[in-house]
PDB file of N, CA and C in Angstrom:
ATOM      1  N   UNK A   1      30.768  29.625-137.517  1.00  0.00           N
ATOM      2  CA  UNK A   1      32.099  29.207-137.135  1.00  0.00           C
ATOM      3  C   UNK A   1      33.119  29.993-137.953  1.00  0.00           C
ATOM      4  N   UNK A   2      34.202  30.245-137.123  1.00  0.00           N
ATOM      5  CA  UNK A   2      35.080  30.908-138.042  1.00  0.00           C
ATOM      6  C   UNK A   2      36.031  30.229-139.027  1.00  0.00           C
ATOM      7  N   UNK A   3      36.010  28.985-139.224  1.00  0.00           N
ATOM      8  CA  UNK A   3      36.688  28.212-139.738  1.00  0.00           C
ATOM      9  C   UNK A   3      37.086  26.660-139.111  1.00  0.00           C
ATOM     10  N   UNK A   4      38.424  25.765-139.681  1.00  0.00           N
ATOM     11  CA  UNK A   4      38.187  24.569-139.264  1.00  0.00           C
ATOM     12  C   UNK A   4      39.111  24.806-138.314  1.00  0.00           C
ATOM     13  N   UNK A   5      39.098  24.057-136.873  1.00  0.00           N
ATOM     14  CA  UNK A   5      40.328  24.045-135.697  1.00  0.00           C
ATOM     15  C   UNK A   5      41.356  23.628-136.084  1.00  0.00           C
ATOM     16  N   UNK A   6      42.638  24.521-135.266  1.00  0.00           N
ATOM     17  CA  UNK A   6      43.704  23.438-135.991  1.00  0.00           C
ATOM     18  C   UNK A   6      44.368  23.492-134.892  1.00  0.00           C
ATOM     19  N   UNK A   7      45.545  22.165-134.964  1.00  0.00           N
ATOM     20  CA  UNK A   7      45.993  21.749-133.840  1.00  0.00           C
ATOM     21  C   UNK A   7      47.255  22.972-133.810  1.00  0.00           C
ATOM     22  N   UNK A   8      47.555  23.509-135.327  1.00  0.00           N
ATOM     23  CA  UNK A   8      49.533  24.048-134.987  1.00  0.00           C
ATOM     24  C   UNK A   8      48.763  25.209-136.305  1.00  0.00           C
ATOM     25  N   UNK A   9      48.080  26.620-135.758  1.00  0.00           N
ATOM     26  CA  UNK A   9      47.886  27.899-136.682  1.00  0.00           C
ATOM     27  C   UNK A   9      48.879  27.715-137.974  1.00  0.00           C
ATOM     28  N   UNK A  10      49.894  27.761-137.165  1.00  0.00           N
ATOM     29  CA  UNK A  10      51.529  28.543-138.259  1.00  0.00           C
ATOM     30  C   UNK A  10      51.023  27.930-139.343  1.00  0.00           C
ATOM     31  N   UNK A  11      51.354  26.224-139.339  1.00  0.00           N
ATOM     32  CA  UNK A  11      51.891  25.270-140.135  1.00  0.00           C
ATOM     33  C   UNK A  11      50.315  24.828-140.631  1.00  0.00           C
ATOM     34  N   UNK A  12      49.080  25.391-140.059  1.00  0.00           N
ATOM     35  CA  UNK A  12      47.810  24.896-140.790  1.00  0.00           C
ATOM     36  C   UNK A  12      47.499  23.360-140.397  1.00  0.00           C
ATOM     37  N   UNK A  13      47.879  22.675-139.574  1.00  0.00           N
ATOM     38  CA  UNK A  13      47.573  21.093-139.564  1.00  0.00           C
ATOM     39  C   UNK A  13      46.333  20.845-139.103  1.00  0.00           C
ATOM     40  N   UNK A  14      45.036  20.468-139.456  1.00  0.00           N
ATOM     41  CA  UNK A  14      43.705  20.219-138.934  1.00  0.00           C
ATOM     42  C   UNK A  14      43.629  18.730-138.230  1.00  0.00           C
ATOM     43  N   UNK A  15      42.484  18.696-136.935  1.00  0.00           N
ATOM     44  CA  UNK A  15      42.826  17.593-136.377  1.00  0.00           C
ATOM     45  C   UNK A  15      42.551  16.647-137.163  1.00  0.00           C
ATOM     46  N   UNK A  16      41.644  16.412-138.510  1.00  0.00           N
ATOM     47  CA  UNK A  16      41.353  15.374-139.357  1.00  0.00           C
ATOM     48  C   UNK A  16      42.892  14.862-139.488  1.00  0.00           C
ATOM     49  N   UNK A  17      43.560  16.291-140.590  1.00  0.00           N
ATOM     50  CA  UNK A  17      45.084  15.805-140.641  1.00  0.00           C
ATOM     51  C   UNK A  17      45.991  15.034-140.016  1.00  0.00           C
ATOM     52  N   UNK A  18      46.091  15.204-138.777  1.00  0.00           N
ATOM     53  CA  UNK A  18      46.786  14.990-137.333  1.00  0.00           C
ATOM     54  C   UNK A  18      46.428  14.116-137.162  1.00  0.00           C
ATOM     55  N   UNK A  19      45.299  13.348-137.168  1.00  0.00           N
ATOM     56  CA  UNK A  19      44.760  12.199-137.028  1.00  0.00           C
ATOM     57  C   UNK A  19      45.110  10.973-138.031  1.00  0.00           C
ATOM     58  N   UNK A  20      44.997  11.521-139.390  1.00  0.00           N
ATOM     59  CA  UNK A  20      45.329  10.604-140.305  1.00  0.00           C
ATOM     60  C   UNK A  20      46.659  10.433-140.401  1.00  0.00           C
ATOM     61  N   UNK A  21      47.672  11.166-140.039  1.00  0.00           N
ATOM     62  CA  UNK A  21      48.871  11.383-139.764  1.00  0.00           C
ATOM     63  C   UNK A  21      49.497   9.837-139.245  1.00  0.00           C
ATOM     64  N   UNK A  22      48.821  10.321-137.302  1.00  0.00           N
ATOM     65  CA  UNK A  22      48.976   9.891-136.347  1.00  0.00           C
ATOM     66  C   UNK A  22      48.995   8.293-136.806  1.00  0.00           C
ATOM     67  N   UNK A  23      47.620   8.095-137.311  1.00  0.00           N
ATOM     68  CA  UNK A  23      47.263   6.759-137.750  1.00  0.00           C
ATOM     69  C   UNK A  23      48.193   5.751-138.586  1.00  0.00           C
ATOM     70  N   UNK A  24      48.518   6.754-139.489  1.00  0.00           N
ATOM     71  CA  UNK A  24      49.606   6.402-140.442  1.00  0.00           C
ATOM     72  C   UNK A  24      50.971   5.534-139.916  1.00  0.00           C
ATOM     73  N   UNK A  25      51.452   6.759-138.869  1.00  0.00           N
ATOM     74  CA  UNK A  25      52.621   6.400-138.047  1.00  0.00           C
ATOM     75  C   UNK A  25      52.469   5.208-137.646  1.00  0.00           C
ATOM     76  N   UNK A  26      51.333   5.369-136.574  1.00  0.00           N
ATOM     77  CA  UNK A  26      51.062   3.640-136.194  1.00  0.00           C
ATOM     78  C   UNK A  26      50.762   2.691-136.648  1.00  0.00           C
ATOM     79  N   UNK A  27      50.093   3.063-137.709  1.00  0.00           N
ATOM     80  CA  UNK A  27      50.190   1.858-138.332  1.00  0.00           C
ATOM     81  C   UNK A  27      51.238   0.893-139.638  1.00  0.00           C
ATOM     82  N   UNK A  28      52.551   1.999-139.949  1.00  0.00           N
ATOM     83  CA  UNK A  28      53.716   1.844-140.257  1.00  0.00           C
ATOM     84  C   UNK A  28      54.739   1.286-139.367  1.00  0.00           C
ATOM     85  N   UNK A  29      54.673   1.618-137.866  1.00  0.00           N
ATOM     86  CA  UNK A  29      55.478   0.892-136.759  1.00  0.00           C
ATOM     87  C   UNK A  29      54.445  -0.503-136.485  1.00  0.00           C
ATOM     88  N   UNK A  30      53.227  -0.332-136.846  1.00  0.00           N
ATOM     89  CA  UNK A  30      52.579  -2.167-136.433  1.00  0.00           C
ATOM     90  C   UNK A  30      53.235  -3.024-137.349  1.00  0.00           C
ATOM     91  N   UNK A  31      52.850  -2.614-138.597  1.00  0.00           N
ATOM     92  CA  UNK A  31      54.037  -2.742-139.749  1.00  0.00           C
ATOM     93  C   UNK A  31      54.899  -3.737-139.833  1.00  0.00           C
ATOM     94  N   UNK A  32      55.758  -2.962-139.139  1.00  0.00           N
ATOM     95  CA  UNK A  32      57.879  -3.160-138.371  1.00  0.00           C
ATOM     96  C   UNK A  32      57.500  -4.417-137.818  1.00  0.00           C
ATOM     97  N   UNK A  33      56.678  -5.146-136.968  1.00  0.00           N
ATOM     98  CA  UNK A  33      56.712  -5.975-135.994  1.00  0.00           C
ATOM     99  C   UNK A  33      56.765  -7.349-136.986  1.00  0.00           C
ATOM    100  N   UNK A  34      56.376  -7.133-138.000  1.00  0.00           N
ATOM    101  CA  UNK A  34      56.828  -8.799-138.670  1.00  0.00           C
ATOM    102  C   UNK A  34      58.137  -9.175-138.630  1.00  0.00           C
ATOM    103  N   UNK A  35      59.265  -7.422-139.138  1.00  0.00           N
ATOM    104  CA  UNK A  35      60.540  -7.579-139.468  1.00  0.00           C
ATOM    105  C   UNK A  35      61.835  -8.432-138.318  1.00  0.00           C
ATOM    106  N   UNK A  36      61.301  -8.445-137.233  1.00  0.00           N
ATOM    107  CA  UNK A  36      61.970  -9.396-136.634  1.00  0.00           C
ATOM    108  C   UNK A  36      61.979 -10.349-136.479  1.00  0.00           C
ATOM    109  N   UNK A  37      60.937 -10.889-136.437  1.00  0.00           N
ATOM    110  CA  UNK A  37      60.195 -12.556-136.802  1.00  0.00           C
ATOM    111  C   UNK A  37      61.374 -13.218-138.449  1.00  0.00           C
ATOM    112  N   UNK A  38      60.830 -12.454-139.285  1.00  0.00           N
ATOM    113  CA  UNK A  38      61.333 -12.371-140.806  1.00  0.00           C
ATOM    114  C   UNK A  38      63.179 -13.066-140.212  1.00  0.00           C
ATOM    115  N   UNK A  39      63.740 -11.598-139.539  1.00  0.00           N
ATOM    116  CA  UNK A  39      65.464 -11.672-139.444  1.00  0.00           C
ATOM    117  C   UNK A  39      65.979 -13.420-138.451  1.00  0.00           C
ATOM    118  N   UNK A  40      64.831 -13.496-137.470  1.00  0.00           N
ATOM    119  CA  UNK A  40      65.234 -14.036-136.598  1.00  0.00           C
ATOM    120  C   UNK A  40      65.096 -15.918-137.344  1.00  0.00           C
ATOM    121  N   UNK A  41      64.206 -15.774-138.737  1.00  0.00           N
ATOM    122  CA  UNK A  41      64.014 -16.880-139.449  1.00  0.00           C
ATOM    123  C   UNK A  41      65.187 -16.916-140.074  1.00  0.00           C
ATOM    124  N   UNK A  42      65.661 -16.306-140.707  1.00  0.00           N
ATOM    125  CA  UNK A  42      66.721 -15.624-141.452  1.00  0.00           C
ATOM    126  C   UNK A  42      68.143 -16.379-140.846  1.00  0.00           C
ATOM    127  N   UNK A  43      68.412 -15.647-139.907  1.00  0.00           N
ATOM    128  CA  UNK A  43      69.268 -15.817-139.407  1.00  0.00           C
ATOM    129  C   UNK A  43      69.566 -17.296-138.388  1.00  0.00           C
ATOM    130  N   UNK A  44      68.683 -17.760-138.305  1.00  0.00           N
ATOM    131  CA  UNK A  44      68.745 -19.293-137.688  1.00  0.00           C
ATOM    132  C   UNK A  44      68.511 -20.072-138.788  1.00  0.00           C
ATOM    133  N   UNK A  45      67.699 -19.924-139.787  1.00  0.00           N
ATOM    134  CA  UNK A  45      67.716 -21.165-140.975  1.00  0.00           C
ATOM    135  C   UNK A  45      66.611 -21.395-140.594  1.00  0.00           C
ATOM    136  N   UNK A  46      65.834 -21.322-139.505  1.00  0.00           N
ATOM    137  CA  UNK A  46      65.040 -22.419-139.483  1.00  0.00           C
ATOM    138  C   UNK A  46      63.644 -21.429-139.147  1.00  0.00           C
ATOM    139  N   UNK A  47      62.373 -21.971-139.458  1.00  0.00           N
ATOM    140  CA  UNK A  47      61.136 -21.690-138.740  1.00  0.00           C
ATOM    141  C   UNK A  47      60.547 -22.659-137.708  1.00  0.00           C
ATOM    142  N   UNK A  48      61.435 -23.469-137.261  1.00  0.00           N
ATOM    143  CA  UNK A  48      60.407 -24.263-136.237  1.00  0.00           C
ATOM    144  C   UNK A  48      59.473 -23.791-135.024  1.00  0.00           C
ATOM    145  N   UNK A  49      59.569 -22.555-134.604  1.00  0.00           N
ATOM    146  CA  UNK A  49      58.361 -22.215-133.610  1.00  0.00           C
ATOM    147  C   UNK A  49      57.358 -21.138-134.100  1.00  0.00           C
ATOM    148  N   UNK A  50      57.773 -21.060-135.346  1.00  0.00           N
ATOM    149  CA  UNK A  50      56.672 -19.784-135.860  1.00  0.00           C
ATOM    150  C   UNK A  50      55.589 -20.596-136.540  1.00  0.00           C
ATOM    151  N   UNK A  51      54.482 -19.718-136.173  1.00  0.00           N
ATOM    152  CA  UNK A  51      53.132 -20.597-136.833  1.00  0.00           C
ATOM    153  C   UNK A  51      52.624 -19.773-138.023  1.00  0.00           C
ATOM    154  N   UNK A  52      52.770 -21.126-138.745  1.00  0.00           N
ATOM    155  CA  UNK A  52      52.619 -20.716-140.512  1.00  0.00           C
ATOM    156  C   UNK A  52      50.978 -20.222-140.350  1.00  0.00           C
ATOM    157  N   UNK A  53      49.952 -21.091-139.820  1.00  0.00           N
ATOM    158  CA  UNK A  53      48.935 -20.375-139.854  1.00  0.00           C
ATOM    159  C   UNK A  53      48.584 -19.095-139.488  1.00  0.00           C
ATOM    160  N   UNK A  54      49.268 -18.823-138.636  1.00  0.00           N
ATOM    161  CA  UNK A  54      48.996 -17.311-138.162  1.00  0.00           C
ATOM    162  C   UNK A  54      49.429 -16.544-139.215  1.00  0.00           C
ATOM    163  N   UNK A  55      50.437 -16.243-139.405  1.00  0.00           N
ATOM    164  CA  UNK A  55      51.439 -15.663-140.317  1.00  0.00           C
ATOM    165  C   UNK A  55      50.531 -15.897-141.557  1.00  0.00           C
ATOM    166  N   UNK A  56      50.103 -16.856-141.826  1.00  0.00           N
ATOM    167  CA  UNK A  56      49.449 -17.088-143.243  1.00  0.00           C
ATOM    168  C   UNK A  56      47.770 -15.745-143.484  1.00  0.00           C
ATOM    169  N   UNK A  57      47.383 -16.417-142.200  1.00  0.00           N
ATOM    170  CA  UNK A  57      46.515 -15.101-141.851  1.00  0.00           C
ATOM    171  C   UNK A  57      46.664 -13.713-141.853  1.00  0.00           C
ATOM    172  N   UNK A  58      47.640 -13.282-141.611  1.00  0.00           N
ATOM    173  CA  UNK A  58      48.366 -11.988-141.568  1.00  0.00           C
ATOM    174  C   UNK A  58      48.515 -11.933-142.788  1.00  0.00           C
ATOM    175  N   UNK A  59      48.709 -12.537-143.722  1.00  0.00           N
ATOM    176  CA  UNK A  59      49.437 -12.063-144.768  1.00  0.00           C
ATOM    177  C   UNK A  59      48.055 -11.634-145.663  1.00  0.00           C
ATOM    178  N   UNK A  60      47.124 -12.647-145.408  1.00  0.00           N
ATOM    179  CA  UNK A  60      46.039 -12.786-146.396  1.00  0.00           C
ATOM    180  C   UNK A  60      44.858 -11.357-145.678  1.00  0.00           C
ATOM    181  N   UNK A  61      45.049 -11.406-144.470  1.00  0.00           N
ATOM    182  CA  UNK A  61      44.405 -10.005-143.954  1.00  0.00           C
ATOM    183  C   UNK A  61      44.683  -8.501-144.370  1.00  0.00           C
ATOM    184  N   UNK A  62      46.327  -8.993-144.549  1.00  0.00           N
ATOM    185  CA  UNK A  62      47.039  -7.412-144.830  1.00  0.00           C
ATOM    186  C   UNK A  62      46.814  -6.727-146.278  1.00  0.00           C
ATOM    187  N   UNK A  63      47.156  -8.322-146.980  1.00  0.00           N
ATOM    188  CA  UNK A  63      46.852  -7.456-148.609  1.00  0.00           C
ATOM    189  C   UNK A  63      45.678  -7.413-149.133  1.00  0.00           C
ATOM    190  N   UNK A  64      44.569  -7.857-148.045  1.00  0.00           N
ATOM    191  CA  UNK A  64      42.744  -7.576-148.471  1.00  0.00           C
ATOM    192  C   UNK A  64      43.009  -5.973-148.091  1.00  0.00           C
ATOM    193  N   UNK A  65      43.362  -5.725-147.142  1.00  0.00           N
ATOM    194  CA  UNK A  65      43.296  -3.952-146.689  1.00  0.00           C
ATOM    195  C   UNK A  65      43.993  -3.441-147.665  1.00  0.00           C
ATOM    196  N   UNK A  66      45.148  -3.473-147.878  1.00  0.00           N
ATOM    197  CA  UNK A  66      46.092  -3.041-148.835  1.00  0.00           C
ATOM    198  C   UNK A  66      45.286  -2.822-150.165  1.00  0.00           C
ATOM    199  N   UNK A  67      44.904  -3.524-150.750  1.00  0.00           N
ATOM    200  CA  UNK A  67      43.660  -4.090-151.619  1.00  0.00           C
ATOM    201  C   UNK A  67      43.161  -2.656-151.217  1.00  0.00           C
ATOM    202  N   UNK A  68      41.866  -3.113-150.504  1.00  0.00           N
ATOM    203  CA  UNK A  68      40.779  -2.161-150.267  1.00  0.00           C
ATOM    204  C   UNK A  68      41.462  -0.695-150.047  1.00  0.00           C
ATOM    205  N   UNK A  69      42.426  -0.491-149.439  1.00  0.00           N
ATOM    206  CA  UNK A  69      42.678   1.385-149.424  1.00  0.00           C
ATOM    207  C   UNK A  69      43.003   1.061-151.083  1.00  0.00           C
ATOM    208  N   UNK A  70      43.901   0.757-151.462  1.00  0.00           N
ATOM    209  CA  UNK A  70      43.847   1.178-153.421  1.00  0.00           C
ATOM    210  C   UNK A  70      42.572   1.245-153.749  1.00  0.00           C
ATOM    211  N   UNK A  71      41.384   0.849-153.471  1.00  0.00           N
ATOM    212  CA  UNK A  71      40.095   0.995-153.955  1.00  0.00           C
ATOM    213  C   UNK A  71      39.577   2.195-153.631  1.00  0.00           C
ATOM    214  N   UNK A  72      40.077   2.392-152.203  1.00  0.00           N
ATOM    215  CA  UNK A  72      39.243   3.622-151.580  1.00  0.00           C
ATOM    216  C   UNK A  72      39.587   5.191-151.997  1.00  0.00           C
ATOM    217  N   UNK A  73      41.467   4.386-152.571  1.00  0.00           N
ATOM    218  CA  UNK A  73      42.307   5.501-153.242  1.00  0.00           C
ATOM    219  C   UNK A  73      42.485   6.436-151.658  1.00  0.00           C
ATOM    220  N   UNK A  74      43.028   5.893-150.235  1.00  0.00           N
ATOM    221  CA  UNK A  74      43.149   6.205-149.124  1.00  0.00           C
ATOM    222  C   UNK A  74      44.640   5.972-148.580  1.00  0.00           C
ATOM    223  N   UNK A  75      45.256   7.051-148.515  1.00  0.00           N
ATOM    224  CA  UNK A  75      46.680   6.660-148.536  1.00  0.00           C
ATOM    225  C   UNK A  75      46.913   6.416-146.802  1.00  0.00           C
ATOM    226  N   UNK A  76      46.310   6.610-146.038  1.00  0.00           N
ATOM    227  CA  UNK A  76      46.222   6.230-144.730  1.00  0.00           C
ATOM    228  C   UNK A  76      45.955   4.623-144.529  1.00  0.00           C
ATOM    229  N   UNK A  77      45.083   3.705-145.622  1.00  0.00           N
ATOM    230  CA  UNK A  77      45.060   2.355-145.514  1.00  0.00           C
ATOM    231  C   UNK A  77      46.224   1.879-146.120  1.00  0.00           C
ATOM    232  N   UNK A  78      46.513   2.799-147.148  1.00  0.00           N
ATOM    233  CA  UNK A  78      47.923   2.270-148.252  1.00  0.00           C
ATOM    234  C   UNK A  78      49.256   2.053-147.226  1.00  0.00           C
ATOM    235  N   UNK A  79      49.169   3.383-146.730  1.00  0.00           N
ATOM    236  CA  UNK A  79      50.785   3.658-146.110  1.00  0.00           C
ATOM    237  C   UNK A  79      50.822   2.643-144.312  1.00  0.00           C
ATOM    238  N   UNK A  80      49.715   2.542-144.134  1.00  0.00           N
ATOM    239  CA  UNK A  80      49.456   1.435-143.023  1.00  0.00           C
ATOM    240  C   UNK A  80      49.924  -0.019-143.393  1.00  0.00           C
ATOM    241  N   UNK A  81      49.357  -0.063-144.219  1.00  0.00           N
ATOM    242  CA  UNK A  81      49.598  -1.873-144.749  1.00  0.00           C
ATOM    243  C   UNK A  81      50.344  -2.344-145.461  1.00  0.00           C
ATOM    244  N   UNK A  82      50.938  -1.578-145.873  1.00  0.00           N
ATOM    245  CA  UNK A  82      52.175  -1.508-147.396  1.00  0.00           C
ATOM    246  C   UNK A  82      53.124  -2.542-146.825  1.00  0.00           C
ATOM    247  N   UNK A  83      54.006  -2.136-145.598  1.00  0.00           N
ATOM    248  CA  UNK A  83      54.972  -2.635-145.183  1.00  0.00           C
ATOM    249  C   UNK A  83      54.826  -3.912-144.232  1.00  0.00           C
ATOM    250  N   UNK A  84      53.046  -3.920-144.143  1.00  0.00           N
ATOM    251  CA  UNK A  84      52.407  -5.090-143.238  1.00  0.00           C
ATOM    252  C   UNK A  84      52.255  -6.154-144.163  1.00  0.00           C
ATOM    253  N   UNK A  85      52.353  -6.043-145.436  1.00  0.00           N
ATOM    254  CA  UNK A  85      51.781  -6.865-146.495  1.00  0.00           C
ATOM    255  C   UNK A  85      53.232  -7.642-146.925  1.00  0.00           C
ATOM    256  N   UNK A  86      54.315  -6.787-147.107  1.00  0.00           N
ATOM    257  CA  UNK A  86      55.922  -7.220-147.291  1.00  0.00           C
ATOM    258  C   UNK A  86      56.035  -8.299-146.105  1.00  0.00           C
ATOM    259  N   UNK A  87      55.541  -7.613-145.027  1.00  0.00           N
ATOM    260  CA  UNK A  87      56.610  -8.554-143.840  1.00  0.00           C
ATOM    261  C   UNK A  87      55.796  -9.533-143.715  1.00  0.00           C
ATOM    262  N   UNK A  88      54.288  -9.669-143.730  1.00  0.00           N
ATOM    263  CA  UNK A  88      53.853 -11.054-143.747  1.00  0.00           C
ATOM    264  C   UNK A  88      54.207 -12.242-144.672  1.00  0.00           C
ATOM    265  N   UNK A  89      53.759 -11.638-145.622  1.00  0.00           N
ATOM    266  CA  UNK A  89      54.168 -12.642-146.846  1.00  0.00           C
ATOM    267  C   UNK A  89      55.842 -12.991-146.892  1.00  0.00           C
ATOM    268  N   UNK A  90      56.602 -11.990-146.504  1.00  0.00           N
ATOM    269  CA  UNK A  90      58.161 -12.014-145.728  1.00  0.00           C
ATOM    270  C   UNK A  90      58.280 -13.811-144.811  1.00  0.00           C
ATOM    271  N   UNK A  91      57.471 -13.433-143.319  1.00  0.00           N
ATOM    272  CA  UNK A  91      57.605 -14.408-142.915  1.00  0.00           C
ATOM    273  C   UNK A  91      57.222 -15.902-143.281  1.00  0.00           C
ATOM    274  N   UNK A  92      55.833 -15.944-144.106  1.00  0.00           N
ATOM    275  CA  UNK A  92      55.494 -16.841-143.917  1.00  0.00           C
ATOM    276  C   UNK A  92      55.896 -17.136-145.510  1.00  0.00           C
ATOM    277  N   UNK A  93      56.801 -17.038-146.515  1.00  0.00           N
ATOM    278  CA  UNK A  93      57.562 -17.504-147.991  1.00  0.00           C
ATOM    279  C   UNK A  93      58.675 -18.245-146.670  1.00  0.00           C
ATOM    280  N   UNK A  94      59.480 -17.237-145.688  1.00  0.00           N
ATOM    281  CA  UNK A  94      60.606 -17.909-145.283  1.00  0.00           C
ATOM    282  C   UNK A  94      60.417 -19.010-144.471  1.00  0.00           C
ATOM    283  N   UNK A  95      59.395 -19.194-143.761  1.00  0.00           N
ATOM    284  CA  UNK A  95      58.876 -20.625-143.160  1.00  0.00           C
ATOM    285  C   UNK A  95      58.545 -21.518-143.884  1.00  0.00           C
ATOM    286  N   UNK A  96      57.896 -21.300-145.024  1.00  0.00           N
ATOM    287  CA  UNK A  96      57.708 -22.391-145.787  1.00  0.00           C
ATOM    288  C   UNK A  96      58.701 -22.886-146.055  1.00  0.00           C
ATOM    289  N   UNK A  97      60.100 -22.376-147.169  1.00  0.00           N
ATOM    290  CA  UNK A  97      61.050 -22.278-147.480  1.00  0.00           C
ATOM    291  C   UNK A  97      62.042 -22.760-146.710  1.00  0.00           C
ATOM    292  N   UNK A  98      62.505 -22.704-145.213  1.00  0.00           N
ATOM    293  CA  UNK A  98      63.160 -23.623-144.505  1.00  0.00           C
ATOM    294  C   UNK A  98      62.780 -24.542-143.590  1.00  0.00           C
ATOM    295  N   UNK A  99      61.086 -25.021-143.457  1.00  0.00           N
ATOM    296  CA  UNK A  99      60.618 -26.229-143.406  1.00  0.00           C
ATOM    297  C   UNK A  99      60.894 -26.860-144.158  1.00  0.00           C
ATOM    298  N   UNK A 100      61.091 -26.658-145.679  1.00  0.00           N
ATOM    299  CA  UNK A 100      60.788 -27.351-146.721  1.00  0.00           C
ATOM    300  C   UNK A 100      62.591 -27.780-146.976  1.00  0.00           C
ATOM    301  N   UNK A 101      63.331 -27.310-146.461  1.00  0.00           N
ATOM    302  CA  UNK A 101      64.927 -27.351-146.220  1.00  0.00           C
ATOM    303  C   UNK A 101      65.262 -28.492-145.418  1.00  0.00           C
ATOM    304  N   UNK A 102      64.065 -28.096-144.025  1.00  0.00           N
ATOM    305  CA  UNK A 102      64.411 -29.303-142.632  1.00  0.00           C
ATOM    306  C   UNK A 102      63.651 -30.557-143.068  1.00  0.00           C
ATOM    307  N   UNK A 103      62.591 -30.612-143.767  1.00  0.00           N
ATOM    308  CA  UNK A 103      61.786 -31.696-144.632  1.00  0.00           C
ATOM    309  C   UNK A 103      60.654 -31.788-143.044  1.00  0.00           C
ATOM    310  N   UNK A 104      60.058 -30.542-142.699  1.00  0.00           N
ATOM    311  CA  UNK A 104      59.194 -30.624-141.519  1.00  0.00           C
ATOM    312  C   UNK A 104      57.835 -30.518-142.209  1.00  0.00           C
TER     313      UNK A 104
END
């Protein structure tokens, strides 16, 4: 073989790269999806239709991965979950926090 394939010569990017890239991205925008949940608690005061269990799950799922890429020393698990680990624990501190306001 003459070497490794790459998706872009110029710039050298290999599809491993491109891939871990790719992954990254998406999994930084899966990320994002707590942050409205978070604003929309926020901004009403209240959590009454969000489910603490779920959210509680999320939170405790995200920072086992988070966890485990620091182990793996894998910045593709790091940079995935980083912002998944904020917004869970995000939502489900602010549900507790204005249940505990409404006395629910």
């Amino acid at each position: 073989m003459l070497g490794t394939p790459t998706l872009c010569p110029k710039i050298n990017i290999t599809s491993d790269s491109f891939i871990q890239i790719f992954v990254s991205v998406v999994g930084v925008i899966g990320s994002l999806g707590y942050y409205p949940q978070a604003w929309r608690i926020f901004k009403n005061k209240s959590a009454h239709d969000v489910s603490l269990s779920t959210y509680a799950i999320f939170a405790f799922v995200t920072t086992t991965w988070l966890l485990y890429g620091f182990y793996e020393n894998s910045w593709v698990i790091i940079s995935s979950f980083a912002l998944g680990v904020a917004g869970s624990w995000l939502v489900t501190i602010l549900t507790l926090y204005y249940r505990r306001q409404k006395g629910l």
